[in-house]
Protein backbone atom coordinates (compact mmCIF):
# COMPACT_ATOMS: atom_id res chain seq x y z
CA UNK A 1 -18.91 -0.40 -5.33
CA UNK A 2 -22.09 -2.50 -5.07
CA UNK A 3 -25.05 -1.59 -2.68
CA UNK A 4 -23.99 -5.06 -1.22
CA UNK A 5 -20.38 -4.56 -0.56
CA UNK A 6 -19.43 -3.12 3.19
CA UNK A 7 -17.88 -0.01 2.82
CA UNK A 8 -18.81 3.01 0.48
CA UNK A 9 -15.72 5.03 -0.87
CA UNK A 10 -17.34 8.45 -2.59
CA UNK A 11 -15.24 11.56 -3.33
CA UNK A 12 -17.34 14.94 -3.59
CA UNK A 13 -15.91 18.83 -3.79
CA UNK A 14 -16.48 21.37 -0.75
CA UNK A 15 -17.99 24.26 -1.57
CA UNK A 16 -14.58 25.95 -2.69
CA UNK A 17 -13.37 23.32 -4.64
CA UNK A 18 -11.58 21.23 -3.12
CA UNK A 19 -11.73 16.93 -2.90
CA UNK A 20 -13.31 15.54 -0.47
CA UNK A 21 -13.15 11.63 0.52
CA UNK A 22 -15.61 9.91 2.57
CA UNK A 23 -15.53 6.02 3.87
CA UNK A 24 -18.27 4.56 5.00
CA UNK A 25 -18.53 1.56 6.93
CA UNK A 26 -21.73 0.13 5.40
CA UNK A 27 -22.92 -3.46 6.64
CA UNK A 28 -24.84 -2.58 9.47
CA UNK A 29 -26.45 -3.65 12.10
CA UNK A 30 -22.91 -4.50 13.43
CA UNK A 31 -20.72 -3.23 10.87
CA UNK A 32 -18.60 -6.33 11.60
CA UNK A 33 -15.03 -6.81 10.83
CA UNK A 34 -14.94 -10.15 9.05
CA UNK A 35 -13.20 -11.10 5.71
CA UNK A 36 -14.97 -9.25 3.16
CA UNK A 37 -14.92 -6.09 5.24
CA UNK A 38 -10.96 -6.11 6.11
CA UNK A 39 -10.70 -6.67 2.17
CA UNK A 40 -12.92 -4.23 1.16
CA UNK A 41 -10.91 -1.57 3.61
CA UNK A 42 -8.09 -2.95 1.77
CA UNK A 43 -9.08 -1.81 -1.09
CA UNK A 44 -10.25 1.79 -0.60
CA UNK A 45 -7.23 2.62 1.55
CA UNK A 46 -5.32 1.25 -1.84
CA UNK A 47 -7.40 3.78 -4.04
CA UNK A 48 -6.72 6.38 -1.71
CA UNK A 49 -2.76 6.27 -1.34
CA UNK A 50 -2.87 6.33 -5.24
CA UNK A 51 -5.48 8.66 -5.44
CA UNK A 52 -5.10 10.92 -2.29
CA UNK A 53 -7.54 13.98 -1.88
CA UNK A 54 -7.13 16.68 0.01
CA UNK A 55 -8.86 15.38 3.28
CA UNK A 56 -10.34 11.78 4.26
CA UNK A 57 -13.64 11.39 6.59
CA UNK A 58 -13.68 7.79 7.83
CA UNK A 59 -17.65 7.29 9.30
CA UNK A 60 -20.11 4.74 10.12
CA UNK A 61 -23.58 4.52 8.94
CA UNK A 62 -26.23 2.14 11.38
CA UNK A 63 -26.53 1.81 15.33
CA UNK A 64 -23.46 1.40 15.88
CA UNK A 65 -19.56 2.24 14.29
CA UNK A 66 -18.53 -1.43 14.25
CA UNK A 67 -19.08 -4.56 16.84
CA UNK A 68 -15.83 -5.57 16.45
CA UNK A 69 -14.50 -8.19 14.51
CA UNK A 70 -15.91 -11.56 13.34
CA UNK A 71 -14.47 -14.33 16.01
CA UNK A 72 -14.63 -16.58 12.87
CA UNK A 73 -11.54 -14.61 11.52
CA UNK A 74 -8.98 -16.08 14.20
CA UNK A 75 -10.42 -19.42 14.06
CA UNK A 76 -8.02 -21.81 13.16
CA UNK A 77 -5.35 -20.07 12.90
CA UNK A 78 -1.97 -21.20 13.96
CA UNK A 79 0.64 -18.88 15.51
CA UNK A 80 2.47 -17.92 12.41
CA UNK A 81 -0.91 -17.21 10.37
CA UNK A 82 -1.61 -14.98 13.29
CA UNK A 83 1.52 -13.40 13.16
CA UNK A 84 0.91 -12.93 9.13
CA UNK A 85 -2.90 -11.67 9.83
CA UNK A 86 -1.53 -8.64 11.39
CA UNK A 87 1.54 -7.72 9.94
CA UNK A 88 -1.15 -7.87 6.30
CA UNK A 89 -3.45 -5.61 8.44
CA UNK A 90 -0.58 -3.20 9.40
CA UNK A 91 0.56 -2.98 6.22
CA UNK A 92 -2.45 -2.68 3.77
CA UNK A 93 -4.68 -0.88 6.43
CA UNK A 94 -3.18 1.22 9.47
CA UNK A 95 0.45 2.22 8.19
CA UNK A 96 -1.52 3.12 4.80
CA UNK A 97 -4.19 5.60 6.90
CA UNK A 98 -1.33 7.28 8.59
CA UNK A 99 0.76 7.65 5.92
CA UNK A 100 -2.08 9.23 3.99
CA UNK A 101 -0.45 13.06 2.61
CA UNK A 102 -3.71 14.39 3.82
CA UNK A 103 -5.83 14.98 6.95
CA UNK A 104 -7.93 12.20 8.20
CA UNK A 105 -10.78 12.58 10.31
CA UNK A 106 -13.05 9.99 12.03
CA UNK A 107 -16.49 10.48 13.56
CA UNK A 108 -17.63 7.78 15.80
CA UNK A 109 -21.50 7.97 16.51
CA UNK A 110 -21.90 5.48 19.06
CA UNK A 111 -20.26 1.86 19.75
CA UNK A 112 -17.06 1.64 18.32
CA UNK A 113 -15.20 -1.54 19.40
CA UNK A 114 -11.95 -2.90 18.54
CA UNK A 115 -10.64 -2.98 14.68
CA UNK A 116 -12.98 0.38 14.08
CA UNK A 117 -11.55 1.72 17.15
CA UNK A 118 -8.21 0.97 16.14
CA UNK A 119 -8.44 2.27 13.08
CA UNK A 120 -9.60 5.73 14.69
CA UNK A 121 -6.47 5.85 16.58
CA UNK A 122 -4.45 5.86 13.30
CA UNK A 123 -6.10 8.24 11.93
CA UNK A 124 -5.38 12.67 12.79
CA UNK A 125 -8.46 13.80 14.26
CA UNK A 126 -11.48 11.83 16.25
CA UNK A 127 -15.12 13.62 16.05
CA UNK A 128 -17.51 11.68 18.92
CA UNK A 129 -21.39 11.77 19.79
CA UNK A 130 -21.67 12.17 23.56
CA UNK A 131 -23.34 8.56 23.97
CA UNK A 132 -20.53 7.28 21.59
CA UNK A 133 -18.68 4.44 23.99
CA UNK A 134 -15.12 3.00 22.71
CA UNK A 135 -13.38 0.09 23.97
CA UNK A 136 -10.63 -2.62 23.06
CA UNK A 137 -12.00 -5.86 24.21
CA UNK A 138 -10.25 -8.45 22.73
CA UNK A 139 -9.53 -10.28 26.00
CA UNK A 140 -12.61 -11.69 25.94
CA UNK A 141 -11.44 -14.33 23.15
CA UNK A 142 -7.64 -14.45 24.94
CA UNK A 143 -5.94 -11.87 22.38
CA UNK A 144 -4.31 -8.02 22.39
CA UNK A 145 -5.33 -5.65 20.42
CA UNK A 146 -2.53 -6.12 17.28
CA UNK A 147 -3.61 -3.46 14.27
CA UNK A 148 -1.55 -0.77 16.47
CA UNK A 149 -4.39 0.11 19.39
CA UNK A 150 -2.39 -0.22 22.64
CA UNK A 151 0.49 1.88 21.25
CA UNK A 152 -1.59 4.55 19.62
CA UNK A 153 -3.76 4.71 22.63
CA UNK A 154 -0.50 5.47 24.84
CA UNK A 155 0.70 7.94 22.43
CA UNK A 156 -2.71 9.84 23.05
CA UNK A 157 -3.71 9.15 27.15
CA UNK A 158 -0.76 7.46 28.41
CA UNK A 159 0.62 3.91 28.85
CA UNK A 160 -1.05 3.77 32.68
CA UNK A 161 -4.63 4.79 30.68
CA UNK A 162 -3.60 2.31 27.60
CA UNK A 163 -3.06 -0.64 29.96
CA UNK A 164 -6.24 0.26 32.15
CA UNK A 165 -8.40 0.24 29.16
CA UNK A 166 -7.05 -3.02 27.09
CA UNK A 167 -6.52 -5.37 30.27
CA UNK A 168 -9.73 -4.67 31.57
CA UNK A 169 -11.79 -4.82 28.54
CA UNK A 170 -14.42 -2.46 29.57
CA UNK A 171 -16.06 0.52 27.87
CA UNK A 172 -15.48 3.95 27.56
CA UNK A 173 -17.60 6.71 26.90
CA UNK A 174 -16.52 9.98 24.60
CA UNK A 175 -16.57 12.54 27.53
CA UNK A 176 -13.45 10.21 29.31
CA UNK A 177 -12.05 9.53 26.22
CA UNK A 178 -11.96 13.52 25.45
CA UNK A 179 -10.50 14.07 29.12
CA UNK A 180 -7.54 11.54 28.13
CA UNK A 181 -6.70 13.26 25.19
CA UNK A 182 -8.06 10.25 22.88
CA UNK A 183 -10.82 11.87 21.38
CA UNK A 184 -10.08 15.38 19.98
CA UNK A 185 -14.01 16.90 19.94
CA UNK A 186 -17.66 15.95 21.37
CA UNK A 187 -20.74 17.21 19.49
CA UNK A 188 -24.11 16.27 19.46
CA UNK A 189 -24.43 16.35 15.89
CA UNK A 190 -20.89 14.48 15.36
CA UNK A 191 -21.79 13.76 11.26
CA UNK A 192 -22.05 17.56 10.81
CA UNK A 193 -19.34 18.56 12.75
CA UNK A 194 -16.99 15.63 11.01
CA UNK A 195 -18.31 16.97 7.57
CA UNK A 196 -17.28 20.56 8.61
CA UNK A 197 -14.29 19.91 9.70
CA UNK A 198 -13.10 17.76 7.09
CA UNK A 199 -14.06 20.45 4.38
CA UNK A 200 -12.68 23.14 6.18
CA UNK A 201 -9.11 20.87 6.37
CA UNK A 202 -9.69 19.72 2.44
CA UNK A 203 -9.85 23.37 1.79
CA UNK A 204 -6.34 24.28 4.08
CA UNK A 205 -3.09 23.70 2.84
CA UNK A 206 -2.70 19.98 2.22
CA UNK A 207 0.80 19.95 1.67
CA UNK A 208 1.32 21.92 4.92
CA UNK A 209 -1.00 19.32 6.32
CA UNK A 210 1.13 16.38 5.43
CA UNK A 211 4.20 18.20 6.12
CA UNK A 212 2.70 18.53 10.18
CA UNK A 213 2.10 14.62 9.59
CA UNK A 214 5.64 14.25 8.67
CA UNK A 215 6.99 15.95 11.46
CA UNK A 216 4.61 14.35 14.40
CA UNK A 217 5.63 10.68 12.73
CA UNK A 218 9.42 11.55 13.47
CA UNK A 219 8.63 12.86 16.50
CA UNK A 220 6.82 9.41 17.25
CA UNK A 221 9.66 7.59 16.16
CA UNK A 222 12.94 9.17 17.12
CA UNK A 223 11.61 12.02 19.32
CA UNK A 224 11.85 16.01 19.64
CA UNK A 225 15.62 15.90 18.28
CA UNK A 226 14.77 13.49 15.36
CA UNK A 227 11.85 15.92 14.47
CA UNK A 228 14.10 18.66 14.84
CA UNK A 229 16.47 17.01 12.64
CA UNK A 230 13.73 16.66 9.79
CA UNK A 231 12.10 19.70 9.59
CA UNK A 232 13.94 21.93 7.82
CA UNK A 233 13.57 19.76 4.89
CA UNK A 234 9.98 18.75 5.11
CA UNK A 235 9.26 22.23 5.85
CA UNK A 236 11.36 23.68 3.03
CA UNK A 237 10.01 21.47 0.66
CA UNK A 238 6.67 23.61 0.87
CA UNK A 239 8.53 26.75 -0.46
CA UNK A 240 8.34 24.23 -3.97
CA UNK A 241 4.42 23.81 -3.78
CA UNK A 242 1.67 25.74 -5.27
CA UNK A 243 -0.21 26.49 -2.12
CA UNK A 244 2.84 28.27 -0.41
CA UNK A 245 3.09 30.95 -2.60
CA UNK A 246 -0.63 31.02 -3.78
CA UNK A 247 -1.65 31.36 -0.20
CA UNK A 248 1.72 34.22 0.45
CA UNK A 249 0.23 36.54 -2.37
CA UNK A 250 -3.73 36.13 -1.29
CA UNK A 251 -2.40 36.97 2.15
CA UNK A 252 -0.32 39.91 1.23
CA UNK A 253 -3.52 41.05 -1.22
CA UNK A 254 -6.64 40.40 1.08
CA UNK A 255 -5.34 40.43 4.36
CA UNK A 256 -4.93 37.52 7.10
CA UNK A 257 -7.63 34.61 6.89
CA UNK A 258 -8.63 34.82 3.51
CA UNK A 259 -5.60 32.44 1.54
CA UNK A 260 -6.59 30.50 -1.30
CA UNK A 261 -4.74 26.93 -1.66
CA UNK A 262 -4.50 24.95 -4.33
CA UNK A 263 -2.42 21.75 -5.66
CA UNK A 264 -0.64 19.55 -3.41
């Protein structure tokens, strides 16, 4: 991508090997969601479905994560464009993150406001700065948040906690959202820690990974007896992988914490 374009989409290798894949909001000051950013996310969450490493880092570069998104994007719109705009979004953004056979990881550094935040929720693990704030504020223009925020946030703190936070609009800040179970860790240094953790997951078992996505995602839709139902066959299915058995002979060689994984 162009130094102009709004996100950045690089893939590097951890220090054992394995692929790493980082996306960068990149149009700061705001890091606004408006047209050409929603179509640019498009686009690298299309390259990395078909491409998938073995762990994602979603991050922000500038003052803040994102402002939110670009008013000018609802102008105009009439009920069934609206309904369109965020079935599109679901579909080619959020369902696409979550469904990604690999662990995702985002590190908010400060403001993070409503598509951004959003997107966080969809994604496995949140990293936060302690002056980090979040909020969904999309009353202010007479709308919900639609790209999957109030459910997401409900799944993590609660439905009392999800209706507090969208119907009054206000802000957040990490240390609250880590006492609701919304935001997993709080560092100082949250690009380092992101960075380390996401390595340290690239370099894990990524189809073990994906299988634990599996199972939480029935879980989330049919509950503990649909996840029961599902995982002997999501969890057998790693007995066909090369990091199962890879990992089973480094163990039985080396000793406990030491596997090697490799493939998907």
């Amino acid at each position: 991508m162009s130094a102009t374009e709004p996100t950045r989409l690089e893939r590097t290798k951890t220090a054992g090997g394995a692929e790493v894949a980082t996306l960068t909001l990149a149009a700061p000051p705001l890091n606004l969601f408006d047209q050409a950013m929603f179509d640019a996310l498009v686009e690298n969450v299309a390259e990395l479905s078909a491409r998938p490493p073995r762990a994602v880092l979603i991050r922000a570069e500038g003052k803040v994560v994102s402002g939110g998104v670009d008013v000018h994007t609802f102008q105009g719109l009439n009920e069934e464009q609206g309904a369109a705009l965020w079935r599109d979004l679901f579909a080619r953004i959020s369902h696409p993150i979550e469904a990604l056979p690999c662990p995702v990881v985002f590190a908010a550094h400060a403001l993070t406001l409503t598509a951004a935040f959003e997107i966080a929720l969809a994604c496995d693990v949140i990293l936060a700065a302690p002056k980090a704030k979040f909020g969904l504020v999309e009353i202010v223009v007479g709308l919900t948040p639609s790209m999957g925020g109030p459910q997401r946030l409900a799944e993590r703190a609660g439905s009392g906690r999800a209706r507090e936070l969208v119907m009054t609009g206000d802000l957040y800040d990490a240390a609250t959202m880590r006492d609701w179970g919304v935001v997993n860790q709080v560092h100082d240094d949250v690009d380092a820690a992101a960075v380390a953790l996401t390595h340290r997951l690239a370099e894990g078992p990524t189809r073990a990974h994906a299988a634990t996505k599996r199972i939480v995602e029935a879980w989330r839709s049919g509950g503990v007896a649909h996840a029961d139902a599902v995982t002997p066959q999501v969890s057998g299915e790693l007995f066909g992988t090369e990091d199962l058995p890879r990992a089973v002979r480094s163990f039985l060689d080396v000793g406990p914490g030491k596997a090697v994984f490799e493939g998907r």
